[in-house]
C-alpha atoms as a PDB file:
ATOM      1  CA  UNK A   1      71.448 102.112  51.820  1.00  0.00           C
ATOM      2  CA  UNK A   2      73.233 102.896  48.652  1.00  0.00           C
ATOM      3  CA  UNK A   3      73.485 106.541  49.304  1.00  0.00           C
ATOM      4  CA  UNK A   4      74.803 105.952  52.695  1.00  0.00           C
ATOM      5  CA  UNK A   5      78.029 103.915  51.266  1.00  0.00           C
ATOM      6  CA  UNK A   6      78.286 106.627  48.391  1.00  0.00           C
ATOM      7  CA  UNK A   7      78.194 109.353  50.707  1.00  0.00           C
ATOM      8  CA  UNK A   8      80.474 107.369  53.068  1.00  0.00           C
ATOM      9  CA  UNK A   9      82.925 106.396  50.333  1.00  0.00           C
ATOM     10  CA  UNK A  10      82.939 110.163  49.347  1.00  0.00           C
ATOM     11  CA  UNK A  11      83.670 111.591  53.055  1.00  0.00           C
ATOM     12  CA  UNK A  12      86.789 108.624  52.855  1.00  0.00           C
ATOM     13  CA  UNK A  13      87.964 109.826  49.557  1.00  0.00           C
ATOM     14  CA  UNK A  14      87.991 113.334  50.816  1.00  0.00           C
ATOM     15  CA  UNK A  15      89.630 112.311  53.873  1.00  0.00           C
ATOM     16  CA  UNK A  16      92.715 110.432  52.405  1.00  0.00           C
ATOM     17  CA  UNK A  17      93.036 112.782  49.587  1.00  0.00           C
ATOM     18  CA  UNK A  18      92.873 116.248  52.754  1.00  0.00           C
ATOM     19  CA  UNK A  19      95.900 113.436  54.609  1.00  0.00           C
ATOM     20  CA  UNK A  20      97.857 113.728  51.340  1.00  0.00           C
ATOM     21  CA  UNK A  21      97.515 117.185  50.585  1.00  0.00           C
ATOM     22  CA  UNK A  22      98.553 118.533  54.680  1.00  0.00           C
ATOM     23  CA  UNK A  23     101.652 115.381  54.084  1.00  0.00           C
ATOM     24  CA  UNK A  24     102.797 117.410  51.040  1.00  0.00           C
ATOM     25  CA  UNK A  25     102.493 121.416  52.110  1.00  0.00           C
ATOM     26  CA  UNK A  26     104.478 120.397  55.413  1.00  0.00           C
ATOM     27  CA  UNK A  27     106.711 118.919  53.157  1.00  0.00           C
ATOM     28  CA  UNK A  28     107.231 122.002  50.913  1.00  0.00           C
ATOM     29  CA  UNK A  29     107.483 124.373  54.261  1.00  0.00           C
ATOM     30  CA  UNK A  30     109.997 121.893  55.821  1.00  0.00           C
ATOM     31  CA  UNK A  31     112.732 122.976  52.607  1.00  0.00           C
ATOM     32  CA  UNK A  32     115.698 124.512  53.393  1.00  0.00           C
ATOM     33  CA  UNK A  33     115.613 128.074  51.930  1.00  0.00           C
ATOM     34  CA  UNK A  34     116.965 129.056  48.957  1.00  0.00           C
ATOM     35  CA  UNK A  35     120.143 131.160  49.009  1.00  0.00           C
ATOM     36  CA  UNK A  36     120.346 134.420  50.527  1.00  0.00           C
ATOM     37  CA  UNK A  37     119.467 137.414  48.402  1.00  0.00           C
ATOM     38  CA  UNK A  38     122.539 139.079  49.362  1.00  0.00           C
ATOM     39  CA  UNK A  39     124.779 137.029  47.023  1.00  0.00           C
ATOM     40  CA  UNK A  40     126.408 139.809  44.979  1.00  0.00           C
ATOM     41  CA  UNK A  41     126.286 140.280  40.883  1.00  0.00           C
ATOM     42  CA  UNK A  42     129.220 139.327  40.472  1.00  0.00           C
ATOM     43  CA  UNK A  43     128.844 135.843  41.724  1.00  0.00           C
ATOM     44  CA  UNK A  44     125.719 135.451  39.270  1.00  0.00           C
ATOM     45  CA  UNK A  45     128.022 136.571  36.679  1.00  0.00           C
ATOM     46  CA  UNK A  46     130.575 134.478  37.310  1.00  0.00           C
ATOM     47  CA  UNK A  47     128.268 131.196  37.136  1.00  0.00           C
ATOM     48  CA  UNK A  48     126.299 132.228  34.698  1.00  0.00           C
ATOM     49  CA  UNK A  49     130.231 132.419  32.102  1.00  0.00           C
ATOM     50  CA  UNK A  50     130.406 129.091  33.901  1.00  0.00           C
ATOM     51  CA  UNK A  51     127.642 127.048  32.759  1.00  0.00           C
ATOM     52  CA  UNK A  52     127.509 128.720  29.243  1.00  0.00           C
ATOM     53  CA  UNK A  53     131.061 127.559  28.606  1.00  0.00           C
ATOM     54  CA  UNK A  54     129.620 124.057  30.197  1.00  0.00           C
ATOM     55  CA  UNK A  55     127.187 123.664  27.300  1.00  0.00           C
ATOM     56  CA  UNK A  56     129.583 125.243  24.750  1.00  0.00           C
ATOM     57  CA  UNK A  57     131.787 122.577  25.900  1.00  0.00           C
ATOM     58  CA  UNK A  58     129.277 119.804  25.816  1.00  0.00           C
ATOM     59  CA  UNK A  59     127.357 120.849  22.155  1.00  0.00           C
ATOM     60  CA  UNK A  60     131.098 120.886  20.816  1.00  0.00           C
ATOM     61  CA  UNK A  61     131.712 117.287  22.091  1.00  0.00           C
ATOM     62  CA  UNK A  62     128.140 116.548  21.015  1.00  0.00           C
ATOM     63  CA  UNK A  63     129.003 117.749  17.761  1.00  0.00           C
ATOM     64  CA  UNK A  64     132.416 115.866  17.508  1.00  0.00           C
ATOM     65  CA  UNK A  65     130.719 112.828  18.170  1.00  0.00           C
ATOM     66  CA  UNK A  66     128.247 113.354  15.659  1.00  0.00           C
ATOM     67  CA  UNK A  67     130.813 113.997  12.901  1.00  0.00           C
ATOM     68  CA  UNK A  68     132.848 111.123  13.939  1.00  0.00           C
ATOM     69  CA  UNK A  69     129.504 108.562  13.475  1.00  0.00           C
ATOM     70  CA  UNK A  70     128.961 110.157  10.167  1.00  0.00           C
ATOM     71  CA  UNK A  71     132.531 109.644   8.972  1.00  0.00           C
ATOM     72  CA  UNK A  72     131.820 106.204   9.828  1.00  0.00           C
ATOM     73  CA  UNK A  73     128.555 105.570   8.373  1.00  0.00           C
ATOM     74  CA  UNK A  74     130.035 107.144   5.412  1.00  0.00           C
ATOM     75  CA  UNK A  75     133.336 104.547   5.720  1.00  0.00           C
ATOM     76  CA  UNK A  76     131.134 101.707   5.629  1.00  0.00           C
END
């Protein structure tokens, strides 16, 4: 009798767990594709001078801010 609720138990387990697993690949099929291939180098270029002055911009402000909390530490 106990083996027959183990084994029963296990078959649920593997059941729920084979529900999940179809819920999340239909999921990941169901995304919208990623951009075309075709976008040219130039493009690519463009962002990628984009978002390096981004974090150029934001380690500078990073850095201000940093100075300015030691200048008051130092103050106090």
């Amino acid at each position: 009798m106990r083996m027959i609720f183990g084994l029963v138990s296990l078959l649920l387990v593997v059941a729920v767990i084979g529900i999940l697993a179809k819920k999340q690949l239909s999921a990941v099929t169901a995304l919208p594709s990623v951009a075309p291939a075709a976008a040219s180098s130039a493009n690519v270029a463009e962002q990628s001078q984009q978002i390096q002055q981004q974090v150029r911009d934001q380690v500078g402000q990073a850095m201000e801010a940093a100075a300015a909390a030691r200048a008051q530490a130092v103050d106090k």
